[in-house]
C-alpha atoms as a PDB file:
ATOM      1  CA  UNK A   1       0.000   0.000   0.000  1.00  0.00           C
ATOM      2  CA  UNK A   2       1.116   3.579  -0.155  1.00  0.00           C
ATOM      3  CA  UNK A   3       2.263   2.898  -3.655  1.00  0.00           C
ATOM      4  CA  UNK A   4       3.697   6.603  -5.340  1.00  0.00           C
ATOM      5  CA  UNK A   5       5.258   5.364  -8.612  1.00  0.00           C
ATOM      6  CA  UNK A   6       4.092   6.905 -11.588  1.00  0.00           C
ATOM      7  CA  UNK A   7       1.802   3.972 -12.894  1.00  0.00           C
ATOM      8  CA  UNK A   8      -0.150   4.147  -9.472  1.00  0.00           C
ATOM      9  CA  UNK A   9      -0.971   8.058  -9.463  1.00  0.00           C
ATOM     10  CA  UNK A  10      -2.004   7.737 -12.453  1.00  0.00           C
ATOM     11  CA  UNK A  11      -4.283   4.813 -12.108  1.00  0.00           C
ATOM     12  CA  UNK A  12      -5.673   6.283  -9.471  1.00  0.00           C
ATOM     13  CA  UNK A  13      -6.272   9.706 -11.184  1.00  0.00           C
ATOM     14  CA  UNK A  14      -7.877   8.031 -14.299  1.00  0.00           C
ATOM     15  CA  UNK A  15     -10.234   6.224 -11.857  1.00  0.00           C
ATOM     16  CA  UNK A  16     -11.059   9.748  -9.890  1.00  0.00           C
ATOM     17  CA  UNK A  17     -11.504  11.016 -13.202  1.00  0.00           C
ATOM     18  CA  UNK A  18     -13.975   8.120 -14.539  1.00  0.00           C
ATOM     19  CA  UNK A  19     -16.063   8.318 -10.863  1.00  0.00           C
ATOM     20  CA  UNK A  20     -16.652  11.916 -11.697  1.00  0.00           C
ATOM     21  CA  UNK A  21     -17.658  11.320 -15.512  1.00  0.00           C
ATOM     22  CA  UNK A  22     -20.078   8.866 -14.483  1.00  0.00           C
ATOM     23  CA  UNK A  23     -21.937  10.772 -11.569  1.00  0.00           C
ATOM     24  CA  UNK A  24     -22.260  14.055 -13.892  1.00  0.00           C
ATOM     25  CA  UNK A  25     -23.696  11.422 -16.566  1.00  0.00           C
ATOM     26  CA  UNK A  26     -26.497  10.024 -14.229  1.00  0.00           C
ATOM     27  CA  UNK A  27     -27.195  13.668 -13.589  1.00  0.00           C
ATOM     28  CA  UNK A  28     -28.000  14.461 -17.356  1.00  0.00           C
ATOM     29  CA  UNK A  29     -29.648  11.174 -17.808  1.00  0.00           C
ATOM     30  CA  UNK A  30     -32.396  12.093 -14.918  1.00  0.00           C
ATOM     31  CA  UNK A  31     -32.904  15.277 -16.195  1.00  0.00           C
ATOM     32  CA  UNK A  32     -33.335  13.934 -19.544  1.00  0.00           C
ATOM     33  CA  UNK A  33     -35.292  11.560 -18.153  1.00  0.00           C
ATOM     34  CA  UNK A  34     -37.994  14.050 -16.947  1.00  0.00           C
ATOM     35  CA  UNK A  35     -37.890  16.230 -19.866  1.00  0.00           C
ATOM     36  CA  UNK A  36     -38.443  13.787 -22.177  1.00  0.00           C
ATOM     37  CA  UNK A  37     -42.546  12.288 -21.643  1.00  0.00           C
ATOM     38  CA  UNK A  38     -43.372  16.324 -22.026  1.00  0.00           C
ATOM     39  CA  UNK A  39     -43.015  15.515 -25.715  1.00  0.00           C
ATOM     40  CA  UNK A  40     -45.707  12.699 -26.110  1.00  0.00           C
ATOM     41  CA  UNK A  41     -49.196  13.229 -27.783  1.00  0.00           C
END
């Protein structure tokens, strides 16, 4: 544990990175989500 090399930072910064990306896409797809039965007739 405590691994610094340069592999392991940036491992773990790709996998901060993809965390984020997902949670902000979840956001858009619930307000998509809601917007979209607005258009049905």
């Amino acid at each position: 544990m405590g691994d610094r090399s340069p592999k392991s930072v940036q491992k773990q910064a790709t996998q901060k990175q993809t965390k984020v990306q997902s949670s902000a896409q979840k956001k858009k797809d619930a307000a998509t989500a809601k917007q979209t039965p607005v258009k049905k007739k």
